[in-house]
C-alpha atoms as a PDB file:
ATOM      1  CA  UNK A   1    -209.335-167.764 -39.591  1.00  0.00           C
ATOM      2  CA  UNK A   2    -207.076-165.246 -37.152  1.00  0.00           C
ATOM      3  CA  UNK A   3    -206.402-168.287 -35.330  1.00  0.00           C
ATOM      4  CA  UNK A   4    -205.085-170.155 -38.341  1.00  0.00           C
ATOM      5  CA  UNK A   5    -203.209-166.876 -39.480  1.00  0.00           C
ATOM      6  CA  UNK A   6    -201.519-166.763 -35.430  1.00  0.00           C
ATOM      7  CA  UNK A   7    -200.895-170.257 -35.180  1.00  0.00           C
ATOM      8  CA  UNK A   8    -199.159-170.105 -39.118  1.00  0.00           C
ATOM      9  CA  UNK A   9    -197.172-167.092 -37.923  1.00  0.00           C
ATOM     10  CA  UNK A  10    -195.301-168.618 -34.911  1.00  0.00           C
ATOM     11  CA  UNK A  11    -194.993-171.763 -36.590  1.00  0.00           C
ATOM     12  CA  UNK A  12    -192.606-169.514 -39.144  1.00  0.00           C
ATOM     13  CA  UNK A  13    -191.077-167.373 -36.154  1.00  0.00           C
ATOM     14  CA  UNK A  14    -190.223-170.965 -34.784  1.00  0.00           C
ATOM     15  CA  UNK A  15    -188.559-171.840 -37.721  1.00  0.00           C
ATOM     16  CA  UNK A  16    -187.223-168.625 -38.339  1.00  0.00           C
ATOM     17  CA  UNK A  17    -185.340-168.348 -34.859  1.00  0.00           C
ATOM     18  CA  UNK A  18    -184.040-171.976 -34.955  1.00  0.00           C
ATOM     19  CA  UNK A  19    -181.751-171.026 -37.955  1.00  0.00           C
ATOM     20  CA  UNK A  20    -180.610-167.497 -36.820  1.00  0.00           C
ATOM     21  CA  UNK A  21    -178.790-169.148 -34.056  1.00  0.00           C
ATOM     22  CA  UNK A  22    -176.788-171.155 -36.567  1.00  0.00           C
ATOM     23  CA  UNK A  23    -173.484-169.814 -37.037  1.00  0.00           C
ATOM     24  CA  UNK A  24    -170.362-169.820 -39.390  1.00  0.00           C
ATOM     25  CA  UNK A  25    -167.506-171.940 -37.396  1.00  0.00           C
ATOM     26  CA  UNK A  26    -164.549-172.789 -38.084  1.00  0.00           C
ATOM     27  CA  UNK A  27    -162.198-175.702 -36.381  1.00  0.00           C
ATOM     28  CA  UNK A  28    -159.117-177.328 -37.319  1.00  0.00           C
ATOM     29  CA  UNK A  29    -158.694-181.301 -37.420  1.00  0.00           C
ATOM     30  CA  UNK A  30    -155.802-183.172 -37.528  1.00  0.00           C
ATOM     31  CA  UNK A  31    -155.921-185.480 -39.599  1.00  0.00           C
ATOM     32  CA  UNK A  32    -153.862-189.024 -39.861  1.00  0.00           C
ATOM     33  CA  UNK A  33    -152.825-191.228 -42.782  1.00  0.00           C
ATOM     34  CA  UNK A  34    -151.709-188.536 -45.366  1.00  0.00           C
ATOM     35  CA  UNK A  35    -148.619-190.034 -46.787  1.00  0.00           C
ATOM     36  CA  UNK A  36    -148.323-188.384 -50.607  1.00  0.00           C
ATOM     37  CA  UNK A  37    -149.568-185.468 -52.185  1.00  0.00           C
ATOM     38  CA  UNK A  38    -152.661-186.918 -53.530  1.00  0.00           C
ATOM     39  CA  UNK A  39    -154.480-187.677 -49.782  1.00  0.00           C
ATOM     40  CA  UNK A  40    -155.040-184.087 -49.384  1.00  0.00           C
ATOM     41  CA  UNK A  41    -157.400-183.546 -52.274  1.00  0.00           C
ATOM     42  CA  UNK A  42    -159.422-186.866 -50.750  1.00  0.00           C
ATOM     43  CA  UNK A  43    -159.521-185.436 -47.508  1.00  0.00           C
ATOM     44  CA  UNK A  44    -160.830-182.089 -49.058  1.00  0.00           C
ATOM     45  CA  UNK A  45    -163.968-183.705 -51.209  1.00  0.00           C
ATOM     46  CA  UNK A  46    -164.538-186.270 -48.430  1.00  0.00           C
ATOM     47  CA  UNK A  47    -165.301-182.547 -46.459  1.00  0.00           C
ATOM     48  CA  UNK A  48    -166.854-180.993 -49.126  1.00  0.00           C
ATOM     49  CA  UNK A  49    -168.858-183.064 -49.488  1.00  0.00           C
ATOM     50  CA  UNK A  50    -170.743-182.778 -45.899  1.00  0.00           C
ATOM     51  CA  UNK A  51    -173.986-180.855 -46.318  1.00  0.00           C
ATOM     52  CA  UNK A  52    -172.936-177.279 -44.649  1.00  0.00           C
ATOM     53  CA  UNK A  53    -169.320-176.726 -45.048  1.00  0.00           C
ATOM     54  CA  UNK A  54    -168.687-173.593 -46.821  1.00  0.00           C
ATOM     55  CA  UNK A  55    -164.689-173.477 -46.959  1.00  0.00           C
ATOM     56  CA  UNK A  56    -161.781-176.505 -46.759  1.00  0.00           C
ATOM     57  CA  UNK A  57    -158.409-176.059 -46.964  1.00  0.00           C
ATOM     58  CA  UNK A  58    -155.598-178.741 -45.978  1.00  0.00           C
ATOM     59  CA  UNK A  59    -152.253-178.701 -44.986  1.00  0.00           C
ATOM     60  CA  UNK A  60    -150.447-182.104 -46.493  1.00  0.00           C
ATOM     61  CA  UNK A  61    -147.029-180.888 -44.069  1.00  0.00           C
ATOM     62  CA  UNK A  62    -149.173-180.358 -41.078  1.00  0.00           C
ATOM     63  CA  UNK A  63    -151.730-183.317 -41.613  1.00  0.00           C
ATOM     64  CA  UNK A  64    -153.917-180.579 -40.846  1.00  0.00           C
ATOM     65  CA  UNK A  65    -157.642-179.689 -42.275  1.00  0.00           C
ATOM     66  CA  UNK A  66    -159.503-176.042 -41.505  1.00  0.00           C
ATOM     67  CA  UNK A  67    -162.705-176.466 -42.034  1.00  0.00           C
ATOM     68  CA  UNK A  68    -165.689-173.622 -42.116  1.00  0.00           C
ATOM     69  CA  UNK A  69    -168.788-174.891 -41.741  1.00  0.00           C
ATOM     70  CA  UNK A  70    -172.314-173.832 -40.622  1.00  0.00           C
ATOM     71  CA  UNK A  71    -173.388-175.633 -37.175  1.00  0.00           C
ATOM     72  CA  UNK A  72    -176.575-175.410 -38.225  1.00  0.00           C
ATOM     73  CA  UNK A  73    -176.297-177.930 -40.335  1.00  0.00           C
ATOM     74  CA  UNK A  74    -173.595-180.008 -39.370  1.00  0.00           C
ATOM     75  CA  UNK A  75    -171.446-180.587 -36.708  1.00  0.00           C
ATOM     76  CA  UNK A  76    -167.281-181.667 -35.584  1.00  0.00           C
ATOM     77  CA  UNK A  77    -168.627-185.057 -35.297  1.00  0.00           C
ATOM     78  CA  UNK A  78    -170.133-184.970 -39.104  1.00  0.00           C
ATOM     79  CA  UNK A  79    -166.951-184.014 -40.281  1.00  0.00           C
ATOM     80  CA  UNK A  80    -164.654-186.517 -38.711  1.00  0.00           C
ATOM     81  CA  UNK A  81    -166.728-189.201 -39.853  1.00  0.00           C
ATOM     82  CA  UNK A  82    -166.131-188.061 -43.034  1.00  0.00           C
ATOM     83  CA  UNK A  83    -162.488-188.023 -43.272  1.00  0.00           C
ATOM     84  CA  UNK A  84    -162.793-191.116 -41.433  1.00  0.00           C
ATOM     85  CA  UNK A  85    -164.767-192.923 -43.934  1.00  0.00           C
ATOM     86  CA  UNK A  86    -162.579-191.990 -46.532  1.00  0.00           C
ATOM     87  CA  UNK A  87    -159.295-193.790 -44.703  1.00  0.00           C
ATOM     88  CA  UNK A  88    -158.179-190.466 -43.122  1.00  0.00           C
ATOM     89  CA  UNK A  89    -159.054-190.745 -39.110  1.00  0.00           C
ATOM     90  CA  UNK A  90    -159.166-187.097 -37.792  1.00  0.00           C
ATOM     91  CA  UNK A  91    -160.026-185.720 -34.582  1.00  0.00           C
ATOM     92  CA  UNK A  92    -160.478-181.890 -33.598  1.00  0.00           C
ATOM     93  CA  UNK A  93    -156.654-180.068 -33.016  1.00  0.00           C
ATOM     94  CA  UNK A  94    -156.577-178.509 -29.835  1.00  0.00           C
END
């Protein structure tokens, strides 16, 4: 029985450690195809929509998207497939 309680204990620390690494990050993407003041709010739910994002906001005048997401979860490479998939082709702005 101990060893069942030990072995169910680091099984949890395990699990437990994996996630404190995650972190809140935040990176900006620039983002092509925006041509009227609609594509922003596309490019916004296409990002929302990615399991882990916590906080969107996009510039239509600098084709730009800030993203705050937790890497954890997701990842740069999530999130430009998203925009991507939705007609807007982003990459990280460095």
């Amino acid at each position: 029985m101990n060893k069942l309680l030990a072995s169910a204990a680091l099984t949890l620390a395990v699990l437990a450690s994996s996630t404190a690494f995650a972190a809140e990050k935040t990176v900006t993407l620039a983002v092509q195809n925006m041509y009227c003041a609609a594509c922003p709010h596309t490019v916004k739910a296409s990002l929302e929509a990615v399991p882990g994002v916590s906080k969107v906001a996009v510039s239509f005048a600098a084709k730009t998207a800030t993203v705050t997401y937790d890497d954890g979860k997701t990842g740069v490479k999530a999130l430009t497939d998203a925009t991507t998939n939705a007609g807007y082709p982003s990459t990280p702005r460095s």
